[in-house]
Protein backbone atom coordinates (compact mmCIF):
# COMPACT_ATOMS: atom_id res chain seq x y z
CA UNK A 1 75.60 157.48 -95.92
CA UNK A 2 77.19 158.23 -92.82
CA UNK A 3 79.84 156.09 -91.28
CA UNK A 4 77.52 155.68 -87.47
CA UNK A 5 78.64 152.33 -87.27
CA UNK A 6 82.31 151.76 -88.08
CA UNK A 7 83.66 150.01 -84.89
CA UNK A 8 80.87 147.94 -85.31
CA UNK A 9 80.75 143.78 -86.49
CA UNK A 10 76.75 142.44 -87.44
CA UNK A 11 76.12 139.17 -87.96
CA UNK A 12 73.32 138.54 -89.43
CA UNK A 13 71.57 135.27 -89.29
CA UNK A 14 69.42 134.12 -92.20
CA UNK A 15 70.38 136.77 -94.10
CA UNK A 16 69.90 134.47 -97.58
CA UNK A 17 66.62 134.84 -99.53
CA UNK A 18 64.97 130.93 -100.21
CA UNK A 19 63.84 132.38 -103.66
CA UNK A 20 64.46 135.09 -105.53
CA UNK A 21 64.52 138.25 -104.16
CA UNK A 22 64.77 139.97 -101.04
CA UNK A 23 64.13 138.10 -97.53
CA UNK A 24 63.83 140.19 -93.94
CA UNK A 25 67.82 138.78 -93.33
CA UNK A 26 68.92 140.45 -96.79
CA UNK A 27 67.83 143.67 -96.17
CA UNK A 28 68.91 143.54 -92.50
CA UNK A 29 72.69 143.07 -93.72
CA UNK A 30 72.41 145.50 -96.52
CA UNK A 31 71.03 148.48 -94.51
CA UNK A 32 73.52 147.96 -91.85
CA UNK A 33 76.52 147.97 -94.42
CA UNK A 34 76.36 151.63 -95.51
CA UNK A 35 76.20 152.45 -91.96
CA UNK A 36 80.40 151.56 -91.83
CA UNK A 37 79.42 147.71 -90.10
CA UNK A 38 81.77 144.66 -90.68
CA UNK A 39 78.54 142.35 -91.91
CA UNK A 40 78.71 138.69 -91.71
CA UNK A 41 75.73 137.21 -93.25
CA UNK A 42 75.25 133.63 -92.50
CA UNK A 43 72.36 131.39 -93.70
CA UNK A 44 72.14 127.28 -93.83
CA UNK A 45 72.51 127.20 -97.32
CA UNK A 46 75.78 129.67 -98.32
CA UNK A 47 74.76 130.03 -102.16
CA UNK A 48 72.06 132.15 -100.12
CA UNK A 49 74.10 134.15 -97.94
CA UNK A 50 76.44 134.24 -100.97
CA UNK A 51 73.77 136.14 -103.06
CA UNK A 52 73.06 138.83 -100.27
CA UNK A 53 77.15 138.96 -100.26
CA UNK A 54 77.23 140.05 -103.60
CA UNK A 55 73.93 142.72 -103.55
CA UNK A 56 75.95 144.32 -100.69
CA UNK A 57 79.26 144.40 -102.57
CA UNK A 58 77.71 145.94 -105.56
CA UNK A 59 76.99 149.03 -103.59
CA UNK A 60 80.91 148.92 -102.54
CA UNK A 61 80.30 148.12 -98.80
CA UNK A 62 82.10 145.03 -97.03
CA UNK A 63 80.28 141.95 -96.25
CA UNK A 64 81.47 138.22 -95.44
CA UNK A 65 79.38 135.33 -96.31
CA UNK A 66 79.07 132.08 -93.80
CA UNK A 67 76.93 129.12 -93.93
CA UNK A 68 75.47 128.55 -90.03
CA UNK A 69 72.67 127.55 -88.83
CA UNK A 70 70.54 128.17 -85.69
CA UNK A 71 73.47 125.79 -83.47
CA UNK A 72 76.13 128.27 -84.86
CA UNK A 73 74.62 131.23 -82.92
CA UNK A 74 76.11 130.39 -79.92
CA UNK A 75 79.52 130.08 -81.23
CA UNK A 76 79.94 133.02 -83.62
CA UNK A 77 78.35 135.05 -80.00
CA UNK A 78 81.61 133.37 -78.14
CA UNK A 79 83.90 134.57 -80.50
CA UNK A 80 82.69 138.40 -80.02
């Protein structure tokens, strides 16, 4: 894919899947990784966002895994 996004950081909030397989979050953070985007996924439980981590990685595209919840958002936005 093309780099269209690679001055760009996405953090992605519930990006972890509750079961097995893909959630709305997951595929979020792994369509926006090709695109040249620093991804942070972040999810309340980091085994989770840890998974989507490692789906992304397998294609070779950067991603960092965080455990935050809903009260987090405000912070990670202050730090932008």
């Amino acid at each position: 894919m093309a780099d269209r996004m690679p001055h760009e950081v996405v953090i992605v909030m519930s990006a972890g899947a509750a079961r097995a397989g893909w959630s709305n979050g997951t595929a979020v953070a792994t369509l926006y990784a090709p695109e040249g985007a620093k991804v942070r996924a972040h999810d309340s439980w980091f085994e989770a966002a840890r998974e989507s981590q490692s789906r992304i990685a397998s294609n070779g595209d950067p991603c960092s895994p965080g455990k935050a919840g809903i009260p987090w958002v405000g912070f990670l936005l202050s730090r932008l």
